[in-house]
Every structure is written in structure tokens, then in C-alpha cells.
C-alpha atoms as a PDB file:
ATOM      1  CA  UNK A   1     189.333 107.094  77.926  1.00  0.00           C
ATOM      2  CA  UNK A   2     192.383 108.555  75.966  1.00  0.00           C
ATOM      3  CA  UNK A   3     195.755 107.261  77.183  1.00  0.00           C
ATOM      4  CA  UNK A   4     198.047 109.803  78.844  1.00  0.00           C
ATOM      5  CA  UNK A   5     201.280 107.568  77.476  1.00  0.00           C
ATOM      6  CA  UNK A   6     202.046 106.640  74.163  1.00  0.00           C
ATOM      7  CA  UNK A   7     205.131 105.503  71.758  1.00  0.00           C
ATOM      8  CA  UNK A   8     208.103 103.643  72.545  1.00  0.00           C
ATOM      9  CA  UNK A   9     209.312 103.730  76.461  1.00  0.00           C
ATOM     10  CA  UNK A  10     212.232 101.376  76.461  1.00  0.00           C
ATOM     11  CA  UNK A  11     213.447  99.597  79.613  1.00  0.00           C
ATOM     12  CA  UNK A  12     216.551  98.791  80.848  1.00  0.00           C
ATOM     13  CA  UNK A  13     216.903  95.360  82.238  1.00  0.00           C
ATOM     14  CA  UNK A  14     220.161  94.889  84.268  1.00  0.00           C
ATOM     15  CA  UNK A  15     220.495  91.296  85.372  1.00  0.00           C
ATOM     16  CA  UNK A  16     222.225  90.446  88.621  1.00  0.00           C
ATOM     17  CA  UNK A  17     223.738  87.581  90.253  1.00  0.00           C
ATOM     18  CA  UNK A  18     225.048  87.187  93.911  1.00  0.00           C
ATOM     19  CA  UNK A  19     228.892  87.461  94.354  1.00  0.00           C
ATOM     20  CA  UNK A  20     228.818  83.927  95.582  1.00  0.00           C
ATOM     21  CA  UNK A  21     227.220  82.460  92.444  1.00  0.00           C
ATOM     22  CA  UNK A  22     228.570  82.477  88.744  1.00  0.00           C
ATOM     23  CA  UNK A  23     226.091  83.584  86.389  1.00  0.00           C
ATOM     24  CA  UNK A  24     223.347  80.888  85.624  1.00  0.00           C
ATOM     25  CA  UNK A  25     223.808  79.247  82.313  1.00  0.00           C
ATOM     26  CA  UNK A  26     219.747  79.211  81.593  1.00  0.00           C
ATOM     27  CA  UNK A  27     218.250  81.281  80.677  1.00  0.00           C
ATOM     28  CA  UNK A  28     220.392  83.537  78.698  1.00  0.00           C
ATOM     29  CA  UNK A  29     220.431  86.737  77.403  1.00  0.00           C
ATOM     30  CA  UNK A  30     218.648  85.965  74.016  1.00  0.00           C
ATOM     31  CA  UNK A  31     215.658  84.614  76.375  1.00  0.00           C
ATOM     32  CA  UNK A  32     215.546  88.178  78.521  1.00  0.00           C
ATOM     33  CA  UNK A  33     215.907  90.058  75.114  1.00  0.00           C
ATOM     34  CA  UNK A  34     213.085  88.475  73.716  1.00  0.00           C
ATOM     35  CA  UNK A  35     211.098  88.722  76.695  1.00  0.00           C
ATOM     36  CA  UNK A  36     211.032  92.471  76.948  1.00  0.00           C
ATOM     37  CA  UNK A  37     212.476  93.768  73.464  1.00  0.00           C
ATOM     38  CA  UNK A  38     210.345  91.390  70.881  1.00  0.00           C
ATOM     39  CA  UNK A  39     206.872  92.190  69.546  1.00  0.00           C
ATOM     40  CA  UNK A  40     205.107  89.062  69.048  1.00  0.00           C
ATOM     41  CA  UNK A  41     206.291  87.274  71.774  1.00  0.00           C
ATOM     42  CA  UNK A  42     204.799  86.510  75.236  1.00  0.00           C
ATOM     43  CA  UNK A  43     206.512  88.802  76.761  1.00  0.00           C
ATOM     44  CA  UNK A  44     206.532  92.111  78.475  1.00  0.00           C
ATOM     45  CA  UNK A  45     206.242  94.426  74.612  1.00  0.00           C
ATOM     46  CA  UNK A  46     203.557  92.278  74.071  1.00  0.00           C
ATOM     47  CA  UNK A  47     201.754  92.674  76.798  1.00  0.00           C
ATOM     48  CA  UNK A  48     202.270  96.444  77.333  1.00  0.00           C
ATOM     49  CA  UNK A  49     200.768  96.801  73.752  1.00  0.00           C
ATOM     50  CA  UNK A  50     197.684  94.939  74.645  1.00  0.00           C
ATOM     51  CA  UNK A  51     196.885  96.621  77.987  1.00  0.00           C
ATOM     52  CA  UNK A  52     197.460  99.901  76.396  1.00  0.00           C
ATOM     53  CA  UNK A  53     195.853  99.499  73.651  1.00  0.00           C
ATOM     54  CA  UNK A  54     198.339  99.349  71.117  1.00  0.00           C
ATOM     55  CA  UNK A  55     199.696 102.693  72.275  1.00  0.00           C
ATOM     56  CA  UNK A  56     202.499 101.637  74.168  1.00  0.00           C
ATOM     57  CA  UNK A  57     205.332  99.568  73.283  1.00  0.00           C
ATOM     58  CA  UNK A  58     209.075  99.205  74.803  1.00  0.00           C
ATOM     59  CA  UNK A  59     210.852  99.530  71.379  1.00  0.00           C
ATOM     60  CA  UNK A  60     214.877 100.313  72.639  1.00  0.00           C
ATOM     61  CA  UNK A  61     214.951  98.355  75.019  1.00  0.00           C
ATOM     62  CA  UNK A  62     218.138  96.542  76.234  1.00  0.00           C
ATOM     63  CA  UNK A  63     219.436  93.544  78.295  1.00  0.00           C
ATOM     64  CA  UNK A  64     222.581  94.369  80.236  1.00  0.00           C
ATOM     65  CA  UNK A  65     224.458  91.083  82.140  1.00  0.00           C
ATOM     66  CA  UNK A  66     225.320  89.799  84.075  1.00  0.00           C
ATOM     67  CA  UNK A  67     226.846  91.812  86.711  1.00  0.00           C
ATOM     68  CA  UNK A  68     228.036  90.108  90.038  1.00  0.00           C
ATOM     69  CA  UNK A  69     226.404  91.647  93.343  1.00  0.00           C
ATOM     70  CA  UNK A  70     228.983  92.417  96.018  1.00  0.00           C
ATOM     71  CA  UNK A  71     227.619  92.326  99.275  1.00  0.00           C
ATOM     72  CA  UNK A  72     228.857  95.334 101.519  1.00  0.00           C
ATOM     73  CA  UNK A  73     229.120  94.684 104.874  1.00  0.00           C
ATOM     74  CA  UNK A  74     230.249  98.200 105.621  1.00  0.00           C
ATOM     75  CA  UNK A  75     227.202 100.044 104.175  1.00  0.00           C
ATOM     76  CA  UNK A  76     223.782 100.213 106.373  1.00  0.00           C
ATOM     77  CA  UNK A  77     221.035  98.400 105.066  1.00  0.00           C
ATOM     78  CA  UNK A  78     217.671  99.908 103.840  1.00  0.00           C
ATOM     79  CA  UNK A  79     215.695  98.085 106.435  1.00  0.00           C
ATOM     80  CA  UNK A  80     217.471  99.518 109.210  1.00  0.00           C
ATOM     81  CA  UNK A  81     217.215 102.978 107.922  1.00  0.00           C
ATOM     82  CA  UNK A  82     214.014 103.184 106.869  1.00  0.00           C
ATOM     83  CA  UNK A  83     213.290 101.865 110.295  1.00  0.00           C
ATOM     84  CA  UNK A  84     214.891 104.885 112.366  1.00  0.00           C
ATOM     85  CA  UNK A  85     212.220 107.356 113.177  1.00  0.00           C
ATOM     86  CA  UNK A  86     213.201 110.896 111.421  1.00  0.00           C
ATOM     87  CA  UNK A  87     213.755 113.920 113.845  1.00  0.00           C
ATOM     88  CA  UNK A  88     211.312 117.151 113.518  1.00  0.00           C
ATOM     89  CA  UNK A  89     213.195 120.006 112.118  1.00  0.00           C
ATOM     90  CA  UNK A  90     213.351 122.607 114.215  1.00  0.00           C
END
């Protein structure tokens, strides 16, 4: 089976917080940049390398954080309109 991705596909990891909460202390950023950006590691480069193969790895990729989540009262939730039943086009 020949894989239909290869190289470096790196990943963007933004991290989030809720606008009631400061940003946790632990872990930090070094811990999320080692997780995803660091070959060797137990993380996700790691383990896209092994399930691929050794074709695939997430070289590039970056940590960005942490950004407060503001709630918004104002703007309709996904739930509600994924919920709504769309209307034929006539």
C-alpha cells in the first residue's frame, strides 16, 4: 500500500482558555511544543511517523497561547442552527 501523504504537514495548535479563567500555569507551552513539534518524544510527530510509516511528520509546527475565549451572548449557537431544518430551494 503506497501512502497518498508524505513530508512535513505542520499543525497549528492554538490554545484557549475561557474568559472567566486565567490561563493555567501547567502545563505550559514548552510541554504543547514538545508534544506536537518534537521527534522523539511521545507525542503527536512521533506518532504520526510511526502510523505512517515514517512518511509523515509535522515538522513547522507551532504552539500559539493562550488566547482568552469570550463568550458571545449575541451570536447564535451552532447547536441551534444546525438544528433548524433548511428550506427546499425553489
Amino acid at each position: 500500500m503506497t501512502p497518498k501523504v508524505k513530508g512535513s504537514h505542520p499543525w497549528a495548535l492554538i490554545l484557549c482558555n475561557a474568559s472567566d479563567q486565567d490561563a493555567p500555569g501547567w502545563p505550559g507551552l514548552d510541554y504543547f511544543n514538545a508534544f506536537i513539534a518534537e521527534p522523539g518524544g511521545n507525542g503527536l510527530y512521533t506518532w504520526w511517523q510511526q502510523v505512517s510509516g515514517g512518511n509523515l511528520d509535522l515538522a513547522g509546527s507551532k504552539v500559539f497561547g493562550w488566547y482568552r475565549a469570550i463568550a458571545d451572548t449575541e451570536t447564535p449557537k451552532l447547536s441551534r442552527l444546525a438544528a433548524r431544518p433548511r428550506r427546499e430551494q425553489s
